[in-house]
Structures are given as C-alpha cells and as structure tokens.
Protein backbone atom coordinates (compact mmCIF):
# COMPACT_ATOMS: atom_id res chain seq x y z
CA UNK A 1 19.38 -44.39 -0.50
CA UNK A 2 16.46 -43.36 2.14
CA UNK A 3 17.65 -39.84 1.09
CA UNK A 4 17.77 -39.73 -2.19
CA UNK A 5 14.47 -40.96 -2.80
CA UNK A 6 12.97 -38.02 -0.34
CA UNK A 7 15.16 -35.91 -2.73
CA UNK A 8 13.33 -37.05 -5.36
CA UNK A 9 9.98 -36.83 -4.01
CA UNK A 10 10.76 -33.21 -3.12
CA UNK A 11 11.56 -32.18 -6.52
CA UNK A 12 8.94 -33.61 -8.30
CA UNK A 13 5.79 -32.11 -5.81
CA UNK A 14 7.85 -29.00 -7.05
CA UNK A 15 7.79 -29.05 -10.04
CA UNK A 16 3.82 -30.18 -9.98
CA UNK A 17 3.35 -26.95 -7.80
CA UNK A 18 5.55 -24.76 -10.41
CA UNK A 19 3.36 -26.30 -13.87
CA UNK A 20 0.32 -25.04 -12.40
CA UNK A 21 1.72 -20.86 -12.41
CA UNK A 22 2.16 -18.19 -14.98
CA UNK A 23 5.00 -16.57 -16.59
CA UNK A 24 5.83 -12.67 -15.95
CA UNK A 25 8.19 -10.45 -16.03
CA UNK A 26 8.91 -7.73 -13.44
CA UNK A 27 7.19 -5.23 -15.02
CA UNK A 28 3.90 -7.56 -15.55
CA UNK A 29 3.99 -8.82 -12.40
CA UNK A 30 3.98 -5.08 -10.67
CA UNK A 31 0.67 -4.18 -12.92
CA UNK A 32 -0.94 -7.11 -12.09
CA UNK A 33 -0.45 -5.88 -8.39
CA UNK A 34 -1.63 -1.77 -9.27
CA UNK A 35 -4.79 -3.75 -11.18
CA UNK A 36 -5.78 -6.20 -8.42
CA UNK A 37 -4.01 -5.89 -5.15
CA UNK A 38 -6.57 -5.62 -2.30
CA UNK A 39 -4.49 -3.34 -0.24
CA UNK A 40 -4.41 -1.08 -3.36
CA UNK A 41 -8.27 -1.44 -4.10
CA UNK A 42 -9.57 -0.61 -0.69
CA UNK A 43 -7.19 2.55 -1.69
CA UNK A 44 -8.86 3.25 -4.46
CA UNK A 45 -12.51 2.89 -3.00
CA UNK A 46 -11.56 5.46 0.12
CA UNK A 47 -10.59 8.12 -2.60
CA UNK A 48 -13.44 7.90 -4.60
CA UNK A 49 -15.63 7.66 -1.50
CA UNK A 50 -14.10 11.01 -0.55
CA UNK A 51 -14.46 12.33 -3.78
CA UNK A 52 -17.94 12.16 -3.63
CA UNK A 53 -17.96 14.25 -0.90
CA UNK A 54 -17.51 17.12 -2.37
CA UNK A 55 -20.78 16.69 -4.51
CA UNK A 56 -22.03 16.87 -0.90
CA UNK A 57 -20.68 19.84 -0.36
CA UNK A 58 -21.47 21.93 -3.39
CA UNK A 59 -25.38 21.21 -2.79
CA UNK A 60 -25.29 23.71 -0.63
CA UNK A 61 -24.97 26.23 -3.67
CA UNK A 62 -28.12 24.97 -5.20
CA UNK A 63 -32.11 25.40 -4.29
CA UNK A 64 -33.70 22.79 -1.71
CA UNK A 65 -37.37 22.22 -2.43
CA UNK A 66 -39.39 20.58 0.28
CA UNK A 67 -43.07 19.23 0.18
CA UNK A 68 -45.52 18.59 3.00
CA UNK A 69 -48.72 16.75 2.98
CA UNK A 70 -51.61 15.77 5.79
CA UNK A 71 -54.77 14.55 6.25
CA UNK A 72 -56.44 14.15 9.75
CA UNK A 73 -58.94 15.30 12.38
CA UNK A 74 -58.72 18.74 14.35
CA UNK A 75 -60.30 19.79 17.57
CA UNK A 76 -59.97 23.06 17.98
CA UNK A 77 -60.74 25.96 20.72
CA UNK A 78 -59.91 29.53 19.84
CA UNK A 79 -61.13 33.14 20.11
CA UNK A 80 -63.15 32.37 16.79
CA UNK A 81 -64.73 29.48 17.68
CA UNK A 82 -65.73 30.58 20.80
CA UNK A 83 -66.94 34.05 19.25
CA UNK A 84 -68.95 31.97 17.19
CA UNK A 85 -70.77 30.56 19.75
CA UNK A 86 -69.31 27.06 18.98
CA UNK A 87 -66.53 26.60 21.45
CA UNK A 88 -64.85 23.20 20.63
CA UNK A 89 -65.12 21.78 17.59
CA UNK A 90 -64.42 19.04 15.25
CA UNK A 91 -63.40 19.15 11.79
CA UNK A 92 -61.65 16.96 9.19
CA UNK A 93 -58.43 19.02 8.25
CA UNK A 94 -56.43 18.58 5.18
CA UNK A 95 -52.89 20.38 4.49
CA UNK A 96 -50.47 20.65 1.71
CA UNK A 97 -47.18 23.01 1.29
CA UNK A 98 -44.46 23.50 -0.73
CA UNK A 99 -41.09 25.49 0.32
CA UNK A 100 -38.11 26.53 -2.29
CA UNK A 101 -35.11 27.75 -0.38
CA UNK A 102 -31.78 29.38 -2.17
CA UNK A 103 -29.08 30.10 0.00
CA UNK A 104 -27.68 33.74 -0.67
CA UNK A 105 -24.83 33.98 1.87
CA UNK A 106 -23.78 30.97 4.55
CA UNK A 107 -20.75 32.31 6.48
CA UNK A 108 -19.04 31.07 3.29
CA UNK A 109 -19.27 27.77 4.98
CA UNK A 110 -20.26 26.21 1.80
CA UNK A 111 -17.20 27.61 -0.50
CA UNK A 112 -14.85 26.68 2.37
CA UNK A 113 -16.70 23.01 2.88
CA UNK A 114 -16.19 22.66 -0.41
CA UNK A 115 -12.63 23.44 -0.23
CA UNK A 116 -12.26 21.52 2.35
CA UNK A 117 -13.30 18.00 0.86
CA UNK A 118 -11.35 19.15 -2.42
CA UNK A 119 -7.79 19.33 0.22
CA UNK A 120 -9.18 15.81 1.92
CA UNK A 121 -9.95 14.02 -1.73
CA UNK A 122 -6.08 15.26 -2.77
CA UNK A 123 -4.61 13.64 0.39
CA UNK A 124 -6.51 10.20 -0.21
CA UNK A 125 -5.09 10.78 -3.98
CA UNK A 126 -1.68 11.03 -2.53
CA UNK A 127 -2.38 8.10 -0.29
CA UNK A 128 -3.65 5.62 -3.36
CA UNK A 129 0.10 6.73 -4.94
CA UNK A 130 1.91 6.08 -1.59
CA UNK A 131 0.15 2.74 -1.48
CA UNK A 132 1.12 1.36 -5.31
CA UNK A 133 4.39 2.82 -4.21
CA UNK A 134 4.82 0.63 -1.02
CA UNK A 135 3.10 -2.71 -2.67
CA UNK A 136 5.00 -2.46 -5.84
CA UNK A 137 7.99 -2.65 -3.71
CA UNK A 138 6.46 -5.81 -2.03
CA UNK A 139 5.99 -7.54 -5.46
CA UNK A 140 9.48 -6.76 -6.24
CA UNK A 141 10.70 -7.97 -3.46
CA UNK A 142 8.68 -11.21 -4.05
CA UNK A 143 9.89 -11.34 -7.33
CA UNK A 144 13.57 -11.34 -6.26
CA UNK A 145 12.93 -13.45 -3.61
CA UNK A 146 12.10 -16.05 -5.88
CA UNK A 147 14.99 -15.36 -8.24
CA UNK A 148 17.24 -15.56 -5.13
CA UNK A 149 15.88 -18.97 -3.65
CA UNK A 150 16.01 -20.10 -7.36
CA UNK A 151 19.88 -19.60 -7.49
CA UNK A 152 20.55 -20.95 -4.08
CA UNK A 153 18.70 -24.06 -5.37
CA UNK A 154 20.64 -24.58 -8.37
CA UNK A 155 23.83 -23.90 -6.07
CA UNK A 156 22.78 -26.17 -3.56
CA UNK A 157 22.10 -29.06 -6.08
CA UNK A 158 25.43 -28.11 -7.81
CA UNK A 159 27.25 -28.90 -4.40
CA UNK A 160 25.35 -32.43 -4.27
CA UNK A 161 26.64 -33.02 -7.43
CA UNK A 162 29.98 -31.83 -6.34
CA UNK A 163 29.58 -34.35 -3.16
CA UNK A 164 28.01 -37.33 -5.25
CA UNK A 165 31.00 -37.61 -7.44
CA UNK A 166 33.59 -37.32 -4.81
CA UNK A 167 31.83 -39.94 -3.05
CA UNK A 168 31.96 -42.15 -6.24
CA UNK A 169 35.38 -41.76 -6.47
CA UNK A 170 36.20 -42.71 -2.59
CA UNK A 171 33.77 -45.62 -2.84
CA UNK A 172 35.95 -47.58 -5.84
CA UNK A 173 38.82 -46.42 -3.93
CA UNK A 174 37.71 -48.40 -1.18
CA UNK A 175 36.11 -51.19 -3.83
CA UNK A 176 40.12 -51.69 -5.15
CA UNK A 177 41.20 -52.14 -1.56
CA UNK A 178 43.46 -48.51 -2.08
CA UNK A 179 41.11 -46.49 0.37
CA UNK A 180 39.91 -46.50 3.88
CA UNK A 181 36.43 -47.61 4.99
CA UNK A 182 35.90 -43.64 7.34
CA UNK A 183 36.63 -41.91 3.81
CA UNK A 184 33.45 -43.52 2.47
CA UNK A 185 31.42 -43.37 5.97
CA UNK A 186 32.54 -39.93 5.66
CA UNK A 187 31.83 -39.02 2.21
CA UNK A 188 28.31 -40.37 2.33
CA UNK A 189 27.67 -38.44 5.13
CA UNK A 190 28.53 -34.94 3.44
CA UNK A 191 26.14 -36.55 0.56
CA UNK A 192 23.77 -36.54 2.86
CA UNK A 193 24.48 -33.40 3.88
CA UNK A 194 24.31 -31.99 0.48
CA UNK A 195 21.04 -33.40 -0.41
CA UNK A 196 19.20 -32.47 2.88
CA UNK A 197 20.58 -28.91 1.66
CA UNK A 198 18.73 -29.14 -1.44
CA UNK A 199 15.33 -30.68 0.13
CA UNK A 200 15.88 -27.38 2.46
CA UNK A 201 16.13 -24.90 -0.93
CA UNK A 202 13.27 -26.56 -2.46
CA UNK A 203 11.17 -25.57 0.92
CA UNK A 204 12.51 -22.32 0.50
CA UNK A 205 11.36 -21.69 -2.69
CA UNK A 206 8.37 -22.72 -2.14
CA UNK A 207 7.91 -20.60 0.40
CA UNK A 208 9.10 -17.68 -1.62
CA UNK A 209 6.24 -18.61 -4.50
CA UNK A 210 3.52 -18.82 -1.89
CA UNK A 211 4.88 -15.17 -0.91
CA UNK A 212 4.64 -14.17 -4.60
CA UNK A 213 1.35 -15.44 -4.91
CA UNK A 214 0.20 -13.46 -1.78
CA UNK A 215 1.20 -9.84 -3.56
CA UNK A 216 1.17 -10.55 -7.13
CA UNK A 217 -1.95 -13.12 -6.78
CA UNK A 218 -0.23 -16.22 -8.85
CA UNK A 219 2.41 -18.62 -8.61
CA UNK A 220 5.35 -17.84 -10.83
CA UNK A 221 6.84 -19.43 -13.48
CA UNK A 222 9.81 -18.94 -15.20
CA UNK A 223 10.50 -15.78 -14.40
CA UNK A 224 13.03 -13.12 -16.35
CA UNK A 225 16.24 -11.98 -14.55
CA UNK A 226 16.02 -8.46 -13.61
CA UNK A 227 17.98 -5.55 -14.45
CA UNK A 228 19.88 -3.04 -12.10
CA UNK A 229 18.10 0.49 -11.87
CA UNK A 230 21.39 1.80 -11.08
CA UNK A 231 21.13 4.41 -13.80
CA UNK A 232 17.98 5.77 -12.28
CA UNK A 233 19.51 5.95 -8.51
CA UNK A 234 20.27 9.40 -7.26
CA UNK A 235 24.24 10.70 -7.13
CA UNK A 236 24.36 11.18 -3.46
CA UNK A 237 22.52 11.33 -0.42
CA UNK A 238 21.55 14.64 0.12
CA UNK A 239 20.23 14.21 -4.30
CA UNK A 240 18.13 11.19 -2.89
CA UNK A 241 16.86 12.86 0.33
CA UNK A 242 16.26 16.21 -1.79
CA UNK A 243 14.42 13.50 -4.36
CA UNK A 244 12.58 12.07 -1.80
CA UNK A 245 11.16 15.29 -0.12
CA UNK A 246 9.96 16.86 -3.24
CA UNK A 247 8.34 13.74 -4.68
CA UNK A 248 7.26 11.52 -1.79
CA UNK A 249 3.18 11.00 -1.74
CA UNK A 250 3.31 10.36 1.62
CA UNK A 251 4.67 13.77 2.43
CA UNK A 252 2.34 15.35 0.02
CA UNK A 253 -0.81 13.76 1.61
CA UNK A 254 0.23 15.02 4.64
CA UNK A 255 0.62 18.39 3.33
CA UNK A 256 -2.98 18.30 1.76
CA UNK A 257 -4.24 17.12 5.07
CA UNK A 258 -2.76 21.08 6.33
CA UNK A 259 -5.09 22.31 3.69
CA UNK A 260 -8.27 20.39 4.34
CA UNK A 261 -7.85 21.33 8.36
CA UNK A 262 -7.46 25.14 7.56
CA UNK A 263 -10.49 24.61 5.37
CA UNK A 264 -12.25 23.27 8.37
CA UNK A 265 -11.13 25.82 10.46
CA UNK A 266 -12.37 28.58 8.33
CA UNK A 267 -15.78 26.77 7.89
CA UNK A 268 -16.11 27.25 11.69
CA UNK A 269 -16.04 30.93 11.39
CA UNK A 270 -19.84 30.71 9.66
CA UNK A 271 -21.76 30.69 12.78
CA UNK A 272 -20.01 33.76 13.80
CA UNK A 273 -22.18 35.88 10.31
CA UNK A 274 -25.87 36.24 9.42
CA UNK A 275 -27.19 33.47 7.14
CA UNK A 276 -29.38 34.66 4.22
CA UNK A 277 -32.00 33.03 1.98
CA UNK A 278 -34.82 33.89 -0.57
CA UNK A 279 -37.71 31.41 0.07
CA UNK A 280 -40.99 31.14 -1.98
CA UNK A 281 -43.77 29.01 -1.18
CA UNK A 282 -47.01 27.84 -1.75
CA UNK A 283 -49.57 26.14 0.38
CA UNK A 284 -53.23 24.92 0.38
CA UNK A 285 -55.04 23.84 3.33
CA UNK A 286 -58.63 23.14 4.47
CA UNK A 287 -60.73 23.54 7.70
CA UNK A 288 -57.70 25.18 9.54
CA UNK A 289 -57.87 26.25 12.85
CA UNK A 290 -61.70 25.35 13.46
CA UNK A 291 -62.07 27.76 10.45
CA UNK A 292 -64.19 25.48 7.57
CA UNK A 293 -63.48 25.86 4.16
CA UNK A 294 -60.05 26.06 1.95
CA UNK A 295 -57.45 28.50 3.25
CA UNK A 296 -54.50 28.85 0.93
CA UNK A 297 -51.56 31.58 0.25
CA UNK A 298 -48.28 32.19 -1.59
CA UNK A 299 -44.84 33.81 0.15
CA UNK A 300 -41.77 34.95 -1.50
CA UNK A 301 -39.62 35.97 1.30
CA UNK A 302 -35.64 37.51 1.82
CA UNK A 303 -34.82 35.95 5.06
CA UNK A 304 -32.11 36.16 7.90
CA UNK A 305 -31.16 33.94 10.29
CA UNK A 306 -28.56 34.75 13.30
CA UNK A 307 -27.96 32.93 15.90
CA UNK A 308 -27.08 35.31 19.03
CA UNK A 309 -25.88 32.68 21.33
CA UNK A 310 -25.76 29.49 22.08
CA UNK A 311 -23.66 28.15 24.77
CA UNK A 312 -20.15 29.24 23.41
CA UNK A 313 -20.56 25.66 21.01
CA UNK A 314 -19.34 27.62 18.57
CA UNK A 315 -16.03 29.19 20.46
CA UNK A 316 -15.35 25.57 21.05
CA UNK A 317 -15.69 24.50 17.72
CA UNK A 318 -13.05 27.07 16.58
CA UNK A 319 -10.83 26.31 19.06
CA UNK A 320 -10.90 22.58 18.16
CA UNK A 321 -10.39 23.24 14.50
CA UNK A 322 -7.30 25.17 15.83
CA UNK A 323 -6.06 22.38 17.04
CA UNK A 324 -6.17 20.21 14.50
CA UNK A 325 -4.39 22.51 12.35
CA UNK A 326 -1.77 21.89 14.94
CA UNK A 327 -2.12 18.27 14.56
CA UNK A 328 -2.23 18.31 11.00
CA UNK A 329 1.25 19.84 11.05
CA UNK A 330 3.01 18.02 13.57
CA UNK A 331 1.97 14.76 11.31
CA UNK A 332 3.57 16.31 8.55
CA UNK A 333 6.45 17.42 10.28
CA UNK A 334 6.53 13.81 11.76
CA UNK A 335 5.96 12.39 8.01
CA UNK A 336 9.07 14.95 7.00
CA UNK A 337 11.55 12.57 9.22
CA UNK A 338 9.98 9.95 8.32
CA UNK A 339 10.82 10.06 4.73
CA UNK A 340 14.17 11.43 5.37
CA UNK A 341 15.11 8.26 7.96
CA UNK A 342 13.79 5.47 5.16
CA UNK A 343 15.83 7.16 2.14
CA UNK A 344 18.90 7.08 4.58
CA UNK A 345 18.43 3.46 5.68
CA UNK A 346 17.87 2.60 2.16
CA UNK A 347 20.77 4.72 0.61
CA UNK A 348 23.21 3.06 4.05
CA UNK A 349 22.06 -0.69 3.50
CA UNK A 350 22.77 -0.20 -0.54
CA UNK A 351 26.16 1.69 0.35
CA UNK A 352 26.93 -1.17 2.78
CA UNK A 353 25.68 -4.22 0.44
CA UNK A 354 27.28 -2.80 -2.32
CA UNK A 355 30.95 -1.92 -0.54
CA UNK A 356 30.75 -5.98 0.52
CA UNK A 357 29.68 -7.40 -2.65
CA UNK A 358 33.53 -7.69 -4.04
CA UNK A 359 34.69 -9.02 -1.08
CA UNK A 360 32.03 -11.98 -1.37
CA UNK A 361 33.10 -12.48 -4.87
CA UNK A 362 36.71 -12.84 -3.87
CA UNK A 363 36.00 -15.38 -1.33
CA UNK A 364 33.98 -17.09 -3.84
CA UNK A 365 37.16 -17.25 -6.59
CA UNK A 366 39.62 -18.07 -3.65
CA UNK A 367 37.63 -20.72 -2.67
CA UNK A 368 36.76 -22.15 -6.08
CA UNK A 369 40.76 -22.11 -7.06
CA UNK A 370 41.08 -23.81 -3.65
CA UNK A 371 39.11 -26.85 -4.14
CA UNK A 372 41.20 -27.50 -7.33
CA UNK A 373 43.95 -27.14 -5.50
CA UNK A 374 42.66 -29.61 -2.64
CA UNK A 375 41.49 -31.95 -5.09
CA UNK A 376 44.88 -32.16 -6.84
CA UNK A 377 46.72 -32.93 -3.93
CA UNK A 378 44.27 -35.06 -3.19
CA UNK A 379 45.06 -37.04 -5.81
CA UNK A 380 48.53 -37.59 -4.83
CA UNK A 381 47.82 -38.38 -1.90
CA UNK A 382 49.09 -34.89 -0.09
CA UNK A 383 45.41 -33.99 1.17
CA UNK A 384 43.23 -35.72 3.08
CA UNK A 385 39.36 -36.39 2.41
CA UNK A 386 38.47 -33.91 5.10
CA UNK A 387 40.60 -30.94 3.66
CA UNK A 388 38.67 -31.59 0.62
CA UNK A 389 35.25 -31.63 1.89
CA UNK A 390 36.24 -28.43 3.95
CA UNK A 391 36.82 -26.81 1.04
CA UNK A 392 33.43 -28.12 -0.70
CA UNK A 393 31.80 -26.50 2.28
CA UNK A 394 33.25 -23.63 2.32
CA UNK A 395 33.17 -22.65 -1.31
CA UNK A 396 29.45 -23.51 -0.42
CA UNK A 397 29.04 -21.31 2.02
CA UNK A 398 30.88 -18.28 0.35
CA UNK A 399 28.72 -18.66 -2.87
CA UNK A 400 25.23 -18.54 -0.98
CA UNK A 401 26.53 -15.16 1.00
CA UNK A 402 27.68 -13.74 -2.39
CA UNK A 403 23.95 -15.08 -3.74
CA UNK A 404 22.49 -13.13 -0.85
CA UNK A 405 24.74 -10.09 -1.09
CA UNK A 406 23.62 -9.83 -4.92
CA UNK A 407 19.92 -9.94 -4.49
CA UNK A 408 20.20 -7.95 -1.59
CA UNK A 409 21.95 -4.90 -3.82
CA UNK A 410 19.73 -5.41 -6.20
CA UNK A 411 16.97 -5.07 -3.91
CA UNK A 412 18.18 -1.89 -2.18
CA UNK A 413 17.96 -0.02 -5.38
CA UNK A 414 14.62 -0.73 -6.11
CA UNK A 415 14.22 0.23 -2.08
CA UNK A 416 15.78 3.91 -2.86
CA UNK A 417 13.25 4.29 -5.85
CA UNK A 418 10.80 3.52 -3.39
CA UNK A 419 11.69 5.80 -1.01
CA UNK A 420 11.53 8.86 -3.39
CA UNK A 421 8.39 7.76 -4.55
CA UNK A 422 9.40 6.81 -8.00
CA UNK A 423 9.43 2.93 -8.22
CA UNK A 424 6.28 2.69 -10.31
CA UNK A 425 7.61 5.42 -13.00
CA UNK A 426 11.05 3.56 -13.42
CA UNK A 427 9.23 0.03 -13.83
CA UNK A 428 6.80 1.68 -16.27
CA UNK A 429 3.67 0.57 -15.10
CA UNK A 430 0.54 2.53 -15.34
CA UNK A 431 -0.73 3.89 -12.29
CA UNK A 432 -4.67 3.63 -11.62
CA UNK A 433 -6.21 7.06 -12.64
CA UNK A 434 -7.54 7.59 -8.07
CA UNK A 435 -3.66 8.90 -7.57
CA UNK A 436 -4.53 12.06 -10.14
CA UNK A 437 -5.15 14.97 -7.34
CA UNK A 438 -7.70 17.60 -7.92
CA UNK A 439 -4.94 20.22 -8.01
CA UNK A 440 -3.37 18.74 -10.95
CA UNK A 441 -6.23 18.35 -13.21
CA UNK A 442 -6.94 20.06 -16.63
C-alpha cells in the first residue's frame, strides 16, 4: 500500500534523526541546562556585572592621585611685567603637578553607595535563582513532553496493529466467499486511518525533540522514565502558598530591590552636608606668569567643600529617590500576588488532573473489556464490523486522554516545586555559584 510505504519512510528518517542524540536522564538533562542555557548565562553575566559595581563604589574610600603635565608658549601682561618696564612678553612655559586627595567625610554617600550596589548585586543573585528555577521547569517539561509523545506513539502503532489484523481477518473472510466486500473497503479504510495516526505521532515527536533540543541543547535519546515528586509536594494549599512566599527568588529579588532604593535614597541626602578632604601636593613649573625661572611649591591642605545652592537639583533628586522607594514596593507587592496566583493555578490544575486521572483509567479498562466483548460476538456473528471498529476507536481515544492526563499530573508537580522555588533542590542539581547573595556569605 501507498500508505504503508509513507509509514515506513516516516519511521526510518526517525529513527536516523533519534541515532544522532544523547542519552540523559532528568536530572542530567536539567544540569546541562544550569551549565549552558543562554537564558541562564546572560543571568549570570548581569550579576557579576553588578557585582563589580560595588568595587566602584568602595573607591571612593581610598586616595585619588592625579598628575598634570605641559609644555608651551606664554604671553603674558601683568602688574610685574609692566613694572618691569617690559609690558608683554614671551616666554616658553613648562608645568608639572601632582595632587593626592583622601576623602574624610562625603555625606556618607560612599558607605550608602556602597550599600546600595551590595542590595542591587543580591536582587540580580535572586534573579540568576529565579531564572534556573523557571528554565529547569522548561527542560522538564521538554523532557516529559518527549516521554508523552513517545507513549502516544507506541499507542498509536499498537492500534495499527490492532487494525492490520482485523483487516486480515475480514479480507480471508471475504477471500472464502463468507464476508462482504464494504467489511474489507471498510476495514482498510480504518487501516488507513490507523497508520496516518502513527505518521501524525512520529511528527509529534519530532517536534517534541526539536523542543528538547532548544532548552536542553541536544536531541534525546533513550530517555529514563521519571519519578513522581509527590513526596516532596506540600500538604495543602495554604503549606504551598506559605512555601512559596518564604522561598520564592522572585519575591526575594524584589525585596532586595526595597533595599537598594532606600540605599539610593539615603545617598541623596549627601549634598545636603559639608564634604571634607586632606589634599597634598606638589608642583614644579617654569617661566610662570611672565616671571622667568623655576617656580615650584608643596601644599598639604584640610579642605571643605559645600555647596550652598544650586537650583533645588538636589530637592528633586530626593524627591525622586522617594519615589522609587514607592515603586520598588508596589513591584514587590505586585510580585507578592504574583507568586501567590501561580502556586494556586499550579496546586488547582494538579488537584483537577489528579481528581480525573481514575476516571480516564476506568474508561480505558471499560473500553479494553469492551473490544473483547465486541470481538467475541463478532465472531458469532452477533456484532457487526462497525461495532467493532467503534470500539477500536474508542479504546483509542480513551488511552491517549489517560496518556495526557498522566503526563499532565506528573507535570503539575514538578510545576508546584517550581512555584515555591524549589525544583532545582528536589532534582539535585547544582546551582551555578551567581545565585549565592551577598547577605548569605561567610
């Protein structure tokens, strides 16, 4: 048949694209993603990056030294000049100085700058953990995607072979003259059926391994069944929800975020004190001011600076930082529901999945003691071919939903880990070392 052979041919460029992947299991296939996901990387990068900024920050603790050097012409005009006699005059001029500044008190802009980049470095921490949280998930629900198109291909070829020998057995019917032509137009055209079913899984699954390879980075291969975390979900919903709010990353960036924006707030108080510095320095010049010969000297100098006014910029700027405390707050707040709506929707959909996974599994028996039923009478003549293929179909039908229901259970667990921000600790895997906060280390 014209089917069969694109049957075949569908098979076999799956299996080429399958002999070309890797073997993993669950827990392999999650630290491949926390080693080499890009989403996670550019994580990573944005922490560190932020990190760094706090070494910007604490250089305002330490001495700046600062060098000049020139060499030129001067014309110059002055009382002394003109007192001797010269008026204008034009000399070569060279200049050289050196300035060491040590900042005694800023405002404390710099302790609170510091403070500041320490709350911001924390958050980006918290965001590098929400991030392996949120992509693990994604490679697990690659993983089971795969598992699940697996099983509805093996079910779907099961039901050709179901159809093919049914077929067989109305085709020498008809071949000893005992059956009717329409039960073998018919039967052939549930074959067909059946094997268009399979061409359909086989696209599936492909599709679901080009999805793996997008999160995990390689085509899989003989991959492991995986177990239910059941053991590891909460009780109840208000023990997930509490979970969730105490260990979420998400909710603990945002709550760093508060920190670095009161930080910035009370950096914007420094303009409002006296700024203090020691300064020593040394320079050498020569012909200065229309004055020939080498002029040098040395300072060492206690020195205040304080701004009076200067256009209410810095009013503004405290107001502003005000307000982004404000902000900073609401987004947490915000971030709060947040995290309580996704463990609810994950606790309802695994409380719902769950509830209807018996049912699927009696329709699946039922319809499985039905068929031998069907094809008994069948035999004798007391069911018709139709009845029979019904049945086919519908045990079918009620085997893929129970297929579905399972993975989806399965996959709603792993969701509710998730959403507490425990996935990765329950799967084992080894974090990368940009979610340790600054708070929490020795």
């Amino acid at each position: 048949m014209r089917v069969s052979r694109s049957l075949s041919l569908g098979i076999a460029m799956h299996l080429a694209c399958v002999s070309t992947s890797q073997a993993l299991s669950l827990q392999e296939s999650i630290q491949k993603v926390l080693d080499e996901n890009p989403k996670i990387q550019a994580a990573k990068s944005e922490r560190r990056a932020v990190e760094e900024e706090i070494g910007q920050a604490k250089a305002g603790y330490f001495p700046t030294v600062d060098v000049t050097a020139g060499i030129g012409w001067e014309e110059s005009n002055n009382p002394t000049t003109r007192g001797r006699g010269d008026g204008s005059v034009f000399y070569h001029r060279e200049e050289g100085a050196i300035l060491a500044r040590q900042m005694l008190f800023d405002g404390l802009a710099t302790p609170n700058e510091v403070e500041r980049q320490e709350a911001r470095t924390d958050s980006r921490a918290y965001t590098v953990f929400g991030q392996s949280e949120i992509t693990a998930l994604d490679g697990v629900e690659a993983y089971i995607k795969v598992l699940r198109r697996q099983e509805l291909l093996n079910l779907a070829k099961e039901n050709l072979q179901r159809h093919q020998g049914t077929n067989d057995q109305i085709k020498l019917r008809s071949e000893r003259g005992v059956g009717k032509r329409a039960d073998v137009d018919q039967s052939m055209g549930r074959v067909a059926l059946a094997e268009k079913n399979v061409l359909s899984e086989i696209g599936n699954l492909k599709d679901a391994e080009t999805s793996f390879l997008r999160v995990i980075g390689i085509l899989p291969e003989g991959i492991q069944p995986i177990q239910s975390p059941g053991t590891a979900l909460p009780q109840s919903l208000d023990q997930a929800i509490e979970e969730a709010l105490a260990d979420h990353p998400i909710l603990k960036s945002a709550n760093s975020d508060i920190d670095s924006a009161f930080a910035q707030h009370a950096t914007a108080m420094a303009p409002y004190f006296p700024r203090f510095d020691i300064e020593a320095g040394a320079s050498h010049n020569y012909n200065l001011d229309g004055i020939r010969g080498t002029n040098s000297d040395m300072t060492a100098m206690l020195r205040m600076r304080y701004n009076i006014f200067n256009g209410g910029k810095d009013i503004a700027r405290r107001e502003q930082t005000a307000q982004l405390i404000n902000q900073a707050k609401d987004i947490r707040d915000n971030t709060h529901r947040q995290v309580i709506e996704s463990m609810r929707l994950s606790w309802v959909a695994h409380q719902t999945v769950k509830s209807q996974l018996e049912f699927f599994k009696q329709h699946v028996d039922s319809s499985e003691k039905t068929i031998s039923a069907y094809q008994q009478q069948f035999n004798i003549g007391q069911r018709t071919l139709l009845d029979l293929l019904d049945t086919f179909n519908e045990a079918y039908i009620a085997k893929s939903s129970y297929i579905n229901a399972k993975y989806d259970e399965l996959f709603s667990q792993f969701r509710i880990l998730a959403s507490k921000g425990q996935l990765n600790k329950y799967l084992g895997t080894t974090l990368p070392t940009e979610v340790q906060p600054l708070s929490s280390a020795d």
